[in-house]
C-alpha atoms as a PDB file:
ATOM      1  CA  UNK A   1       2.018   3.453  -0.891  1.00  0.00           C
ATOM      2  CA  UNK A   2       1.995   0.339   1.347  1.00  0.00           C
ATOM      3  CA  UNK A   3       4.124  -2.755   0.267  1.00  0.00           C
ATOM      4  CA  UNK A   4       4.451  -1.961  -3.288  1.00  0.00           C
ATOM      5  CA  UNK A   5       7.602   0.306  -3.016  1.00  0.00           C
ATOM      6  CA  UNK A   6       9.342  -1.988  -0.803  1.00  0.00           C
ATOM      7  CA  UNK A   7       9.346  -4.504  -4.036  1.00  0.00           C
ATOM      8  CA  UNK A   8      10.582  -1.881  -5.395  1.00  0.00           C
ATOM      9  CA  UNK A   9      13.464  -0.840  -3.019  1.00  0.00           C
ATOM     10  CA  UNK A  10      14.280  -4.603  -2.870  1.00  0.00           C
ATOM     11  CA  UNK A  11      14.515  -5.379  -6.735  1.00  0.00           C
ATOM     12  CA  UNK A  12      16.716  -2.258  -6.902  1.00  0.00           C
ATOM     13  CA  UNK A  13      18.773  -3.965  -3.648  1.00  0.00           C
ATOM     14  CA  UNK A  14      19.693  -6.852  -5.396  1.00  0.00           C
ATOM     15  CA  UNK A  15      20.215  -5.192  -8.903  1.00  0.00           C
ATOM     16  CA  UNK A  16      23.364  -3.513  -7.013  1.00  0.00           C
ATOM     17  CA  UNK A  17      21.315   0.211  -6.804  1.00  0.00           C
ATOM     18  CA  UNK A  18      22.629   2.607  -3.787  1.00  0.00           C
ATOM     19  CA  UNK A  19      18.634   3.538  -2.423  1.00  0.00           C
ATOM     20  CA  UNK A  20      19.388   7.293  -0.206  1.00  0.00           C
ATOM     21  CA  UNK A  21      15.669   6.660   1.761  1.00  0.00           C
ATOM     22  CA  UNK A  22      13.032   4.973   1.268  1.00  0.00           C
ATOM     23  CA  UNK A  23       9.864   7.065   2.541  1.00  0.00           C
ATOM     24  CA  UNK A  24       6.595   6.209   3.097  1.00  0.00           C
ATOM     25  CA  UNK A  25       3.502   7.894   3.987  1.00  0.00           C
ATOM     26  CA  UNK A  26       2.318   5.180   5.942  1.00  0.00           C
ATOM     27  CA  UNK A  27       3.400   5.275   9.991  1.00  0.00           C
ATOM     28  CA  UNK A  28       5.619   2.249  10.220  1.00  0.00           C
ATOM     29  CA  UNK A  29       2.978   0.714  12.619  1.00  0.00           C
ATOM     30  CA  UNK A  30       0.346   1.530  10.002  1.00  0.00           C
ATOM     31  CA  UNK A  31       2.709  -0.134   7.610  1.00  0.00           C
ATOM     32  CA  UNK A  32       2.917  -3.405   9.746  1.00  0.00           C
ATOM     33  CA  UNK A  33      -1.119  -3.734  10.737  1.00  0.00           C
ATOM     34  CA  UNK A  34      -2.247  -1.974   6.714  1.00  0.00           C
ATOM     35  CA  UNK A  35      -4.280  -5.264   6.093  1.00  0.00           C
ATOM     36  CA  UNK A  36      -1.735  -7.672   7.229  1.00  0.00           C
ATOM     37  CA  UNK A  37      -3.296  -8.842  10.408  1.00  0.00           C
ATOM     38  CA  UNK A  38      -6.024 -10.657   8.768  1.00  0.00           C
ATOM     39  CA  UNK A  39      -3.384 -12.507   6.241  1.00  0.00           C
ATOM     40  CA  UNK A  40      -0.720 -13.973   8.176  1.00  0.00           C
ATOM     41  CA  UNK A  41       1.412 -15.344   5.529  1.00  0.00           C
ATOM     42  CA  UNK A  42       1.974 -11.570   4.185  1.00  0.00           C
ATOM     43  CA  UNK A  43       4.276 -11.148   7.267  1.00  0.00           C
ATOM     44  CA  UNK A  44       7.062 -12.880   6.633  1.00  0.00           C
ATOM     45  CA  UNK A  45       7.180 -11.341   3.161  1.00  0.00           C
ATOM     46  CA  UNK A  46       6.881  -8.137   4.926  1.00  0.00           C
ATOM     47  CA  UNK A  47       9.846  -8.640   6.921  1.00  0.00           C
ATOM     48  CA  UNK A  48      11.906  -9.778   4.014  1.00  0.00           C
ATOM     49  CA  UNK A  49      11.135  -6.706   2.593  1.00  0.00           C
ATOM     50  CA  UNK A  50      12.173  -4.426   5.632  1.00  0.00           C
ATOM     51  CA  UNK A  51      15.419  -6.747   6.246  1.00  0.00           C
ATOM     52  CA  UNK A  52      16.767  -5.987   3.025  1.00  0.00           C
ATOM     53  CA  UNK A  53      16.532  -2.292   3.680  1.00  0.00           C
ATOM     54  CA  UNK A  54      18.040  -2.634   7.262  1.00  0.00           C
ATOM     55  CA  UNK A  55      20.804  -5.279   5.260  1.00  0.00           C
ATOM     56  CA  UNK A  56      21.859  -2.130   3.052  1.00  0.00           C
ATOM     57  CA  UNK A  57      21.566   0.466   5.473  1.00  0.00           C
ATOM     58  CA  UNK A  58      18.713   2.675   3.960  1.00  0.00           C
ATOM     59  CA  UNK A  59      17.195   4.696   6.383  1.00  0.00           C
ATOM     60  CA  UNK A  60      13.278   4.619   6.697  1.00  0.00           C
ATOM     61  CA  UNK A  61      11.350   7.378   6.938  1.00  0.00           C
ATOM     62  CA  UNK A  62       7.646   6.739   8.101  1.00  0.00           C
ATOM     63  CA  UNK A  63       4.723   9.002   8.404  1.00  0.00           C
ATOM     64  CA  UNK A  64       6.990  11.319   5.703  1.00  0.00           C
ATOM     65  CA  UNK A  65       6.765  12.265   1.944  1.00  0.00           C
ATOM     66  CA  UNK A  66       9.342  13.372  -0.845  1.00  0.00           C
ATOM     67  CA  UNK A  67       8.024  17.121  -0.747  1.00  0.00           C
ATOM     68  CA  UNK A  68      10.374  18.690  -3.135  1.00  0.00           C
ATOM     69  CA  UNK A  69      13.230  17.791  -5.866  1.00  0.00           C
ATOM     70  CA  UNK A  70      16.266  19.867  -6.156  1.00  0.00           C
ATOM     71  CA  UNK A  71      18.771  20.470  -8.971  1.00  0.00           C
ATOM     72  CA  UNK A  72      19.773  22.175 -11.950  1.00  0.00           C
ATOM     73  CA  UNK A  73      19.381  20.285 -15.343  1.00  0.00           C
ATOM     74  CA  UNK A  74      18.564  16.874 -13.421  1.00  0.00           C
ATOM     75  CA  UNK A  75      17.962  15.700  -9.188  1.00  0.00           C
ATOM     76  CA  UNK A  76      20.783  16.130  -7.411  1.00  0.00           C
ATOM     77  CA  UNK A  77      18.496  15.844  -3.817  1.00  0.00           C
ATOM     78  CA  UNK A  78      15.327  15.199  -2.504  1.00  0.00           C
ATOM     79  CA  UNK A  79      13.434  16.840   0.690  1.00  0.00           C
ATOM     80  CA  UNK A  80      11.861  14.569   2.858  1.00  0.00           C
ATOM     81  CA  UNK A  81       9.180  15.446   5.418  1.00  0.00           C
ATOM     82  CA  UNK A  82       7.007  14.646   8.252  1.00  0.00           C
ATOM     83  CA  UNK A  83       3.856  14.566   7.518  1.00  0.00           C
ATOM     84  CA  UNK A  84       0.473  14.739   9.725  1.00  0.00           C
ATOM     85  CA  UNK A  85      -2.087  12.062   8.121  1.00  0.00           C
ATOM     86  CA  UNK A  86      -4.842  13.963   8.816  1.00  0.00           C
ATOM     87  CA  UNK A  87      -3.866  17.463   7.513  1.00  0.00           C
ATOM     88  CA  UNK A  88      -1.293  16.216   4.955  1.00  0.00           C
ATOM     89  CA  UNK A  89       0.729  19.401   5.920  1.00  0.00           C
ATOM     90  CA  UNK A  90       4.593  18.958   7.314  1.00  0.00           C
ATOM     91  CA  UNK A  91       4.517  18.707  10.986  1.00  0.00           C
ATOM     92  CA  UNK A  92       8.642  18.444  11.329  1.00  0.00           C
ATOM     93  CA  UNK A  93      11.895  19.522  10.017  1.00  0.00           C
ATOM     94  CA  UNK A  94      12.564  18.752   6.133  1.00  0.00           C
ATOM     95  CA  UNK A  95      15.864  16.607   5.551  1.00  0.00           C
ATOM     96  CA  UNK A  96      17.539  17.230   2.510  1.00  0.00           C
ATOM     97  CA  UNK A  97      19.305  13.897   0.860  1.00  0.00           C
ATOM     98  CA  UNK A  98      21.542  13.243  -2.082  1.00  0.00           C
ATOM     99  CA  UNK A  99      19.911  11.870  -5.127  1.00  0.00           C
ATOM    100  CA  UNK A 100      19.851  11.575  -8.671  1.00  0.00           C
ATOM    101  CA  UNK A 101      16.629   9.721  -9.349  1.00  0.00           C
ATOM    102  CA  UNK A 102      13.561   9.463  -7.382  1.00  0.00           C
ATOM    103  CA  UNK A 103      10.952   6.964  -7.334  1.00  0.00           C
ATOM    104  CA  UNK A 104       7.722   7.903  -6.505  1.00  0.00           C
ATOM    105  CA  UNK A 105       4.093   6.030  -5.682  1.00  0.00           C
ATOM    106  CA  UNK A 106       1.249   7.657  -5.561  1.00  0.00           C
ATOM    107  CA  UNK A 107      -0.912   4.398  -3.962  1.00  0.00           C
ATOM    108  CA  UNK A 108      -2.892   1.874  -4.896  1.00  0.00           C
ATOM    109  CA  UNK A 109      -7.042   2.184  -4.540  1.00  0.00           C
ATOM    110  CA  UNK A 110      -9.095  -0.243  -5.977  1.00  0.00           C
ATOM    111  CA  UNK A 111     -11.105  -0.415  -9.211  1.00  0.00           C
ATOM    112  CA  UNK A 112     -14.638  -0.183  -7.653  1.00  0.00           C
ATOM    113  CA  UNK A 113     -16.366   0.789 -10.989  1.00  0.00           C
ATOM    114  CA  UNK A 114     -18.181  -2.427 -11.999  1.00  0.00           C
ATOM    115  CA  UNK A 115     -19.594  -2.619  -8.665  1.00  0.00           C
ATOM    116  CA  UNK A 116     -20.330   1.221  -8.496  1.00  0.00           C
ATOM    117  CA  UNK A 117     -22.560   0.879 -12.176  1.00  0.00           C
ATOM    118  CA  UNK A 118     -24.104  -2.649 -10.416  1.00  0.00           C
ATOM    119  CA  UNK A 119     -25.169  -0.361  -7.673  1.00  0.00           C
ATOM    120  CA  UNK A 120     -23.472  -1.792  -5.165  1.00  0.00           C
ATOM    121  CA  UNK A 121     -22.817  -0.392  -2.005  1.00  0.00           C
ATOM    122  CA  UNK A 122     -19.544   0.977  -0.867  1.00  0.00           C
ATOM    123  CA  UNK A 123     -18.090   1.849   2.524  1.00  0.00           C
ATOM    124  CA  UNK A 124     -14.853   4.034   3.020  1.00  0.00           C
ATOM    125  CA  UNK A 125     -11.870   2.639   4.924  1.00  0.00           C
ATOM    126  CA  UNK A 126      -8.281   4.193   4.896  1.00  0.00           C
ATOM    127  CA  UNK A 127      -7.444   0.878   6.590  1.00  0.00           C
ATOM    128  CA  UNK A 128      -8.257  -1.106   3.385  1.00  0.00           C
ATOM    129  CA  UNK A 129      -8.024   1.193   0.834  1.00  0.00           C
ATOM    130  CA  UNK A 130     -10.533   3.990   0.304  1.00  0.00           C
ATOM    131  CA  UNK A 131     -13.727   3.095  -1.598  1.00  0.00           C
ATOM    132  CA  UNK A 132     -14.154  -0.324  -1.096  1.00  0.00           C
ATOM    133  CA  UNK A 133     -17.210  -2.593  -2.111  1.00  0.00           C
ATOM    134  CA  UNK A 134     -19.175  -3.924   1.144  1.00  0.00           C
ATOM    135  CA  UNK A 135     -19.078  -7.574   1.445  1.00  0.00           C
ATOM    136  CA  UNK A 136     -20.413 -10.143   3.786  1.00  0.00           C
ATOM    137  CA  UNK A 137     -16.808 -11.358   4.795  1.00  0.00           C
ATOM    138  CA  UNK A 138     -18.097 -15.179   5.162  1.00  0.00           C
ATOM    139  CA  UNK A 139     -19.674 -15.360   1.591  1.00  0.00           C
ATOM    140  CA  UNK A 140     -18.557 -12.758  -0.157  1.00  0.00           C
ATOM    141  CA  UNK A 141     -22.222 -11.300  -1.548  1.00  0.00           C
ATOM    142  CA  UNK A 142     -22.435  -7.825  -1.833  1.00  0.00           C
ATOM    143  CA  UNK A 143     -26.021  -5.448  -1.418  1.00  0.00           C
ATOM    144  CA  UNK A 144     -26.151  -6.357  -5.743  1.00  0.00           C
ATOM    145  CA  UNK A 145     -28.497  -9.116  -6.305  1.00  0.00           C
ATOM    146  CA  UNK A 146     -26.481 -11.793  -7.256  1.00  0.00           C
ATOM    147  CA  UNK A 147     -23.337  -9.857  -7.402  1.00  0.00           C
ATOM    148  CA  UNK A 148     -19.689 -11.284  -5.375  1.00  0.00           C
ATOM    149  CA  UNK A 149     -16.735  -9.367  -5.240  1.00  0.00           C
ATOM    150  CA  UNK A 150     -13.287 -10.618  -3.801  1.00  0.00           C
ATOM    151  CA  UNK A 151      -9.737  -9.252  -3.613  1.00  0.00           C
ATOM    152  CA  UNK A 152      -8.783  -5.588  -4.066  1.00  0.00           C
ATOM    153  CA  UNK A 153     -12.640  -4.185  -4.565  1.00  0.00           C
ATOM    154  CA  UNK A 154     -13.369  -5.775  -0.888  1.00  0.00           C
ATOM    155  CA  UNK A 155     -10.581  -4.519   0.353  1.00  0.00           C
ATOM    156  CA  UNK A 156      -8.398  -7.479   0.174  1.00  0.00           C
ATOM    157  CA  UNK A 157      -4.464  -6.634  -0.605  1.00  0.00           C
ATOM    158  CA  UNK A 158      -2.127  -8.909  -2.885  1.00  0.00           C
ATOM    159  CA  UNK A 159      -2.610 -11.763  -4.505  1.00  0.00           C
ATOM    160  CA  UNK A 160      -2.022 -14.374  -2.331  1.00  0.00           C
ATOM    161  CA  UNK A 161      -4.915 -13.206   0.196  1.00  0.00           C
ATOM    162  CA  UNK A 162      -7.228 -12.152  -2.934  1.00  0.00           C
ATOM    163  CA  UNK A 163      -6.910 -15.716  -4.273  1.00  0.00           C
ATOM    164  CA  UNK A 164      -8.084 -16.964  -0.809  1.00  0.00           C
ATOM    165  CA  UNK A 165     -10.700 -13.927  -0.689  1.00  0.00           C
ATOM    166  CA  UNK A 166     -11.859 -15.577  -3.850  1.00  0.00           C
ATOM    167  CA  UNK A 167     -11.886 -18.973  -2.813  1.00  0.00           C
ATOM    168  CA  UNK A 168     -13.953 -17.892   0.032  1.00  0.00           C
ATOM    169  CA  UNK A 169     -16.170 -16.301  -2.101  1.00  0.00           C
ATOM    170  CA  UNK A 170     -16.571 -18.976  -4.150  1.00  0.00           C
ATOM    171  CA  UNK A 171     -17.681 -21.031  -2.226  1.00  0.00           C
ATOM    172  CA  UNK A 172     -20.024 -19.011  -0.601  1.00  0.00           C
ATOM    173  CA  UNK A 173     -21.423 -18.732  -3.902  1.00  0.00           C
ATOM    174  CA  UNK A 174     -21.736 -22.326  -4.379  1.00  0.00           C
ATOM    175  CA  UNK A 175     -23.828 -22.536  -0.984  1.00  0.00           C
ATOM    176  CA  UNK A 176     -26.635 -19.764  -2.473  1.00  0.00           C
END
């Protein structure tokens, strides 16, 4: 689920919540390079985000998933699992924890159907996404005639790097 959860798991930090694990699909290296390379400014906020977990002493679990809820009339535990990206099957041993709420994301993907009904073409990256519109980088044109996407559709995370996406693309607008 990327970055999202860890907003999450930090709101819930500082509201005084006890978090058991927080688990992410992602590998933790995956995590750290999942767009952030090419938008500096998103690492710090990453790190805040990570900090606060280490601060409270919630154990991470990378390259895992929440693969089963247990208990009677309401979650008393979760399962947590390793998980192969490629297969999606469990490739480890399931650890049970305590809990008596879960919080689950199922990920982000981007809104690509404006651009799909333009006739725009798409590209597939896991790295940025899924479906994502295919943009000249520089200018932000896409194969449409006179069609510019920025931010999420071009694979651009958040909203600090989509406003400079769109800036970008802007002004590569202004130059046709």
């Amino acid at each position: 689920n990327g970055p999202f959860l860890l907003v999450v798991a930090r709101q819930l930090l500082k509201a005084g919540v006890e978090i058991a694990a927080y688990v992410e699909f992602s590998s933790f290296s995956r995590l750290a390079t999942l767009r952030v390379l090419r938008f500096r400014e998103i690492w710090l906020e990453l790190a805040t985000y990570l900090w606060s977990l280490r601060r409270h002493h919630v154990p991470g679990h990378f390259s895992s998933a929440v693969t089963a809820a247990h208990g009677r009339d309401a979650v008393a535990r979760g399962s947590i699992s390793p998980i192969d990206h490629r297969s999606g099957q469990v490739v480890g041993q399931v650890r049970d924890v305590k809990a008596d709420i879960l919080i689950i994301g199922q990920g982000f993907r981007a809104s690509t159907e404006l651009t799909t009904l333009a006739g725009c073409e798409h590209r597939y990256s896991d790295l940025e996404g899924g479906h994502i519109c295919a943009v000249n980088r520089n200018t932000g044109e896409t194969s449409g005639e006179t069609i510019y996407a920025a931010g999420e559709v071009a694979g651009v995370p958040g909203w600090r790097p989509g406003l400079e996406d769109g800036n970008i693309t802007g002004h590569g607008r202004r130059q046709t």
